[in-house]
N, C-alpha and C. Protein backbone atom coordinates (compact mmCIF):
# COMPACT_ATOMS: atom_id res chain seq x y z
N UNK A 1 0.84 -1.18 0.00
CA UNK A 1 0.00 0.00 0.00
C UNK A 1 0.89 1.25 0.00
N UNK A 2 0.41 2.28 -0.52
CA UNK A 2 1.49 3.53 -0.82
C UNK A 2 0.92 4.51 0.35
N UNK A 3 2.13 4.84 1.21
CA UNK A 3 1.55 5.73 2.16
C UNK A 3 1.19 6.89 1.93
N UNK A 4 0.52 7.80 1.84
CA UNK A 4 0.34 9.29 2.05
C UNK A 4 1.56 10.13 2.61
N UNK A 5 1.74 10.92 1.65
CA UNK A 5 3.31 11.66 2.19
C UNK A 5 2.34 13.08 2.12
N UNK A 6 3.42 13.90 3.26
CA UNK A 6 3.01 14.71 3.88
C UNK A 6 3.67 15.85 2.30
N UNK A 7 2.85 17.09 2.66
CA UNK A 7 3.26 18.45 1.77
C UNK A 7 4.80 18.78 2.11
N UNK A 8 5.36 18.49 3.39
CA UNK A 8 6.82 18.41 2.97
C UNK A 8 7.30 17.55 2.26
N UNK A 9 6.96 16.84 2.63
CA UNK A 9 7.99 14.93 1.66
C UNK A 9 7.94 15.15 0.49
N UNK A 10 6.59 15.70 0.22
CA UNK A 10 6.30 15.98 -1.20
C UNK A 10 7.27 17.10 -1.77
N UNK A 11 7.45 17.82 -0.92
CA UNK A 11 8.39 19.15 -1.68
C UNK A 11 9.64 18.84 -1.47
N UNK A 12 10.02 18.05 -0.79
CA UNK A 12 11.52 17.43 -0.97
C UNK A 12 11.20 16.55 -2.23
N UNK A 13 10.90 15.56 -2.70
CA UNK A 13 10.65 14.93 -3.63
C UNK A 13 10.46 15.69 -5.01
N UNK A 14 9.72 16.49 -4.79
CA UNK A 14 9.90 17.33 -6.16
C UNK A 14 10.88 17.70 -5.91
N UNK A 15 11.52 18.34 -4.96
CA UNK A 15 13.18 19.09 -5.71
C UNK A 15 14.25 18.17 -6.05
N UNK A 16 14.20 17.34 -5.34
CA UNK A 16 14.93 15.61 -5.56
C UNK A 16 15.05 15.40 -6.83
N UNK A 17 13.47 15.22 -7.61
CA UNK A 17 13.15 14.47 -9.05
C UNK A 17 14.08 15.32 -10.07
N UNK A 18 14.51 16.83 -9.91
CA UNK A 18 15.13 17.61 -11.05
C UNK A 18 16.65 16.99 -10.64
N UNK A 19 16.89 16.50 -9.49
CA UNK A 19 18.24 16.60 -9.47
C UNK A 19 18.97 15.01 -9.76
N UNK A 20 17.68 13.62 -9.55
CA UNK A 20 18.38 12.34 -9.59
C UNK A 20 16.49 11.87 -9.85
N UNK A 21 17.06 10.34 -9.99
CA UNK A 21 15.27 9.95 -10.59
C UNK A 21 15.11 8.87 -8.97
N UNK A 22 14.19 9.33 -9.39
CA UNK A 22 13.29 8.82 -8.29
C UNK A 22 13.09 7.14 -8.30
N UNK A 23 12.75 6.62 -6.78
CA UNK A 23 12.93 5.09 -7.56
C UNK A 23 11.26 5.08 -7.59
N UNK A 24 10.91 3.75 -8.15
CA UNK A 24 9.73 3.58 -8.53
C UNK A 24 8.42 3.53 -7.53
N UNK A 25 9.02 3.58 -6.22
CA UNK A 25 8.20 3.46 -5.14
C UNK A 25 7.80 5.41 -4.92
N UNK A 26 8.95 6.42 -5.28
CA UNK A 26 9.02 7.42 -4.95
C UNK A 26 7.90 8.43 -5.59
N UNK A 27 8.25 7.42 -6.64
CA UNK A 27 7.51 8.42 -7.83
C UNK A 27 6.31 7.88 -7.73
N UNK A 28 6.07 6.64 -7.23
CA UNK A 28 4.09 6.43 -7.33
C UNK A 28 3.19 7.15 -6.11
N UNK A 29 4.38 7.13 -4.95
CA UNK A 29 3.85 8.23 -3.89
C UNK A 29 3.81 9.80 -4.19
N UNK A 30 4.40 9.98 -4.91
CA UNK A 30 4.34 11.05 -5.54
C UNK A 30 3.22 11.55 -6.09
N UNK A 31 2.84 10.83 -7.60
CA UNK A 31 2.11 10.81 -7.85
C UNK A 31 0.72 10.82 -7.19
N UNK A 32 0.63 9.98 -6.52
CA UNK A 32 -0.30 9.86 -5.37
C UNK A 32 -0.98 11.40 -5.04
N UNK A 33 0.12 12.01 -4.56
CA UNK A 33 -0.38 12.91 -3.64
C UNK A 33 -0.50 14.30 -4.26
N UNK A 34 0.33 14.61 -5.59
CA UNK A 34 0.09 15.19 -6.71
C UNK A 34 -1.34 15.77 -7.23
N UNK A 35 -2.19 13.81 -7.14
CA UNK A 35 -3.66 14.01 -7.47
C UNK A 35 -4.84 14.51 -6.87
N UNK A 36 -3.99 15.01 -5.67
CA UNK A 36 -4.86 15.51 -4.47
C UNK A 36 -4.40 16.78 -4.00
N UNK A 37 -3.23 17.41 -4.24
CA UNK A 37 -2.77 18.73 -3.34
C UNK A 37 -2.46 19.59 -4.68
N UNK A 38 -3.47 20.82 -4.68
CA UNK A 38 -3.09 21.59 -6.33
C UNK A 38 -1.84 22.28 -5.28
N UNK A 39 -1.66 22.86 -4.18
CA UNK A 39 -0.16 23.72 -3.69
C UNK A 39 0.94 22.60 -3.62
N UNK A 40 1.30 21.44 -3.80
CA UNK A 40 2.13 20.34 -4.17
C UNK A 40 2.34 20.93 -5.87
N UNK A 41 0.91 20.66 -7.06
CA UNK A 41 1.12 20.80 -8.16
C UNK A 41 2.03 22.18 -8.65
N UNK A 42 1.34 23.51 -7.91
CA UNK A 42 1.89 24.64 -8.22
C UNK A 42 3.33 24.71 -8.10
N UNK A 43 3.65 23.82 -6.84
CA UNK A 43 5.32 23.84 -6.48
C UNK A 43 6.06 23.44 -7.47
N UNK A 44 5.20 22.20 -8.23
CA UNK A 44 6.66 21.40 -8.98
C UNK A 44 6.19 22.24 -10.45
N UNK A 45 4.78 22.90 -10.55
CA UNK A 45 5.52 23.67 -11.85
C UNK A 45 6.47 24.78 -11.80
N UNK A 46 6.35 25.61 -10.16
CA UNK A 46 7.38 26.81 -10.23
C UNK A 46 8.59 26.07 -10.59
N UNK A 47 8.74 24.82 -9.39
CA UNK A 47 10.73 24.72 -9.29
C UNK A 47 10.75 24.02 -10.75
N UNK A 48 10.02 23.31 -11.59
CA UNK A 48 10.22 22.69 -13.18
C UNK A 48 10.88 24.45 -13.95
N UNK A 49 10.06 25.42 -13.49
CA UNK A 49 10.40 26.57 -14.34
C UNK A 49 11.79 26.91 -14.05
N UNK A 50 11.61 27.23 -13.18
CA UNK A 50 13.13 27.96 -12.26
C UNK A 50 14.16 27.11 -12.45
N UNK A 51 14.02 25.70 -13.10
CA UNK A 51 15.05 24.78 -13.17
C UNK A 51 15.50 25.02 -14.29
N UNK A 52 14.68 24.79 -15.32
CA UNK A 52 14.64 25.18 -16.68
C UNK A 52 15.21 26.30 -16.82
N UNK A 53 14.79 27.64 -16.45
CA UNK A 53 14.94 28.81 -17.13
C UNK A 53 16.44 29.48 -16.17
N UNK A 54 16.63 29.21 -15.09
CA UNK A 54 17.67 30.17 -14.52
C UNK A 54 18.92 29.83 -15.17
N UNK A 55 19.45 28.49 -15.26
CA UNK A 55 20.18 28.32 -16.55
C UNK A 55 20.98 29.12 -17.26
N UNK A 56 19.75 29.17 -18.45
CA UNK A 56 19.99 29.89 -19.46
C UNK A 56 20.43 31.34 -19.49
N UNK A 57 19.97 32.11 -17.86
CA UNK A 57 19.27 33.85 -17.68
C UNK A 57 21.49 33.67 -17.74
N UNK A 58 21.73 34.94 -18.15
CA UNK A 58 23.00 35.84 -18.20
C UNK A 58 23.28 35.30 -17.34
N UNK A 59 24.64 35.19 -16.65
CA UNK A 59 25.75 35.49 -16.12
C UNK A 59 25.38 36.41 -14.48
N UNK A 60 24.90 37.63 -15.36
CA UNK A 60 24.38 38.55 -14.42
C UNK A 60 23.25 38.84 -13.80
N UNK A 61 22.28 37.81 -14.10
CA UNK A 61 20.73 37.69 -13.95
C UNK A 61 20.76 36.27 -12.98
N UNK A 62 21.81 35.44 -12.60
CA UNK A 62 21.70 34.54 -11.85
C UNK A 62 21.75 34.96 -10.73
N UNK A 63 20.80 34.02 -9.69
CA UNK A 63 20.87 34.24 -8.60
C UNK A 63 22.02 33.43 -7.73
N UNK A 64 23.07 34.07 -6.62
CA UNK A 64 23.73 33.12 -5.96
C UNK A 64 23.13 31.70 -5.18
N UNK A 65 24.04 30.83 -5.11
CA UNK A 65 23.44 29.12 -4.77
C UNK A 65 22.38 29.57 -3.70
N UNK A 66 23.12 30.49 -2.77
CA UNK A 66 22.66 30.60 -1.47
C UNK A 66 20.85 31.09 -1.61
N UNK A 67 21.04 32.00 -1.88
CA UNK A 67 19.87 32.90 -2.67
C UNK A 67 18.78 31.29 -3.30
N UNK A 68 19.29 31.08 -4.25
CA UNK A 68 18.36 29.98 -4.99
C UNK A 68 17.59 28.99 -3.64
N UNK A 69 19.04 28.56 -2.53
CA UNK A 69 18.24 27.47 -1.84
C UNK A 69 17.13 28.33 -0.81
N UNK A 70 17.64 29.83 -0.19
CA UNK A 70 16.10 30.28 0.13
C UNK A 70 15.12 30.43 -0.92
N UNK A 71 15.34 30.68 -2.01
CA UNK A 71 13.70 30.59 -2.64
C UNK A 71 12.88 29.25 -2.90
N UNK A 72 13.80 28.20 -2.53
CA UNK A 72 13.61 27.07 -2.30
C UNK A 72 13.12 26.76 -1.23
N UNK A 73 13.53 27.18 -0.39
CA UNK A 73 12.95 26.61 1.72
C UNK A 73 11.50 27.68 0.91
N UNK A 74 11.68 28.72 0.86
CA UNK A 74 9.97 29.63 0.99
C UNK A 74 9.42 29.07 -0.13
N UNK A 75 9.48 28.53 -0.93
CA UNK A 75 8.63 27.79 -1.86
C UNK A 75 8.02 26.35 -1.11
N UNK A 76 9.04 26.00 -0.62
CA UNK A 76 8.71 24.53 0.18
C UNK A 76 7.72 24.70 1.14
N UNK A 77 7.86 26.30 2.38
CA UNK A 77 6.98 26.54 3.34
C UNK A 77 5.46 27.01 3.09
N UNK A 78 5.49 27.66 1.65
CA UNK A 78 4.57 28.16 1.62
C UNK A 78 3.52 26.96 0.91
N UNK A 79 4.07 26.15 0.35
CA UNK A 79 3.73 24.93 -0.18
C UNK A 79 2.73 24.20 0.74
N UNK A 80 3.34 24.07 2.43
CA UNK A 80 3.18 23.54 3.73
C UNK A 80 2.09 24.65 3.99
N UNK A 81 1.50 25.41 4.05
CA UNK A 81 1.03 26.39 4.25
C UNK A 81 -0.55 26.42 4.04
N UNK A 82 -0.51 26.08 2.66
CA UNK A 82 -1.84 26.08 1.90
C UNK A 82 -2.67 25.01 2.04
C-alpha cells in the first residue's frame, strides 16, 4: 500500500526528481499525492520553471546558490502552508 506523504515529503521529492530519478516506489507516492494537493502541483511547476529557465538567464541575472536554496525553503513553506 502507498503511504500518504506529507506536503513536505512531497516538496523534498519534487526538488529531488530535477536533481536524480526517483525510484519507482518514490515516484508512485508522488504521484499519489500530486492528485490531491493543487499547492504540491503549483510547487513542482514553479521549481520545473526555475530549473529550466535560470540556466539559461545571463551570467548577471543569476541568482547566488545561497539565494536559490532560500527561494527554495519559501517555496517549500509556503507549499506547507496552503
Amino acid at each position: 500500500m502507498i503511504d500518504h506523504l506529507s506536503c513536505r515529503h512531497t516538496s523534498r521529492l519534487i526538488s529531488d526528481r530535477l536533481e536524480r530519478s526517483l525510484s519507482l516506489f518514490e515516484r508512485l507516492c508522488l504521484g499519489v499525492h500530486l492528485l490531491g494537493c493543487e499547492p504540491c502541483c503549483r510547487l513542482g511547476r514553479a521549481l520545473r520553471w526555475l530549473h529550466r529557465n535560470l540556466p539559461s538567464a545571463p551570467c548577471e541575472a543569476r541568482l547566488p546558490a545561497s539565494a536559490s536554496e532560500r527561494i527554495r525553503l519559501a517555496l517549500e513553506e509556503a507549499a506547507k502552508e496552503e
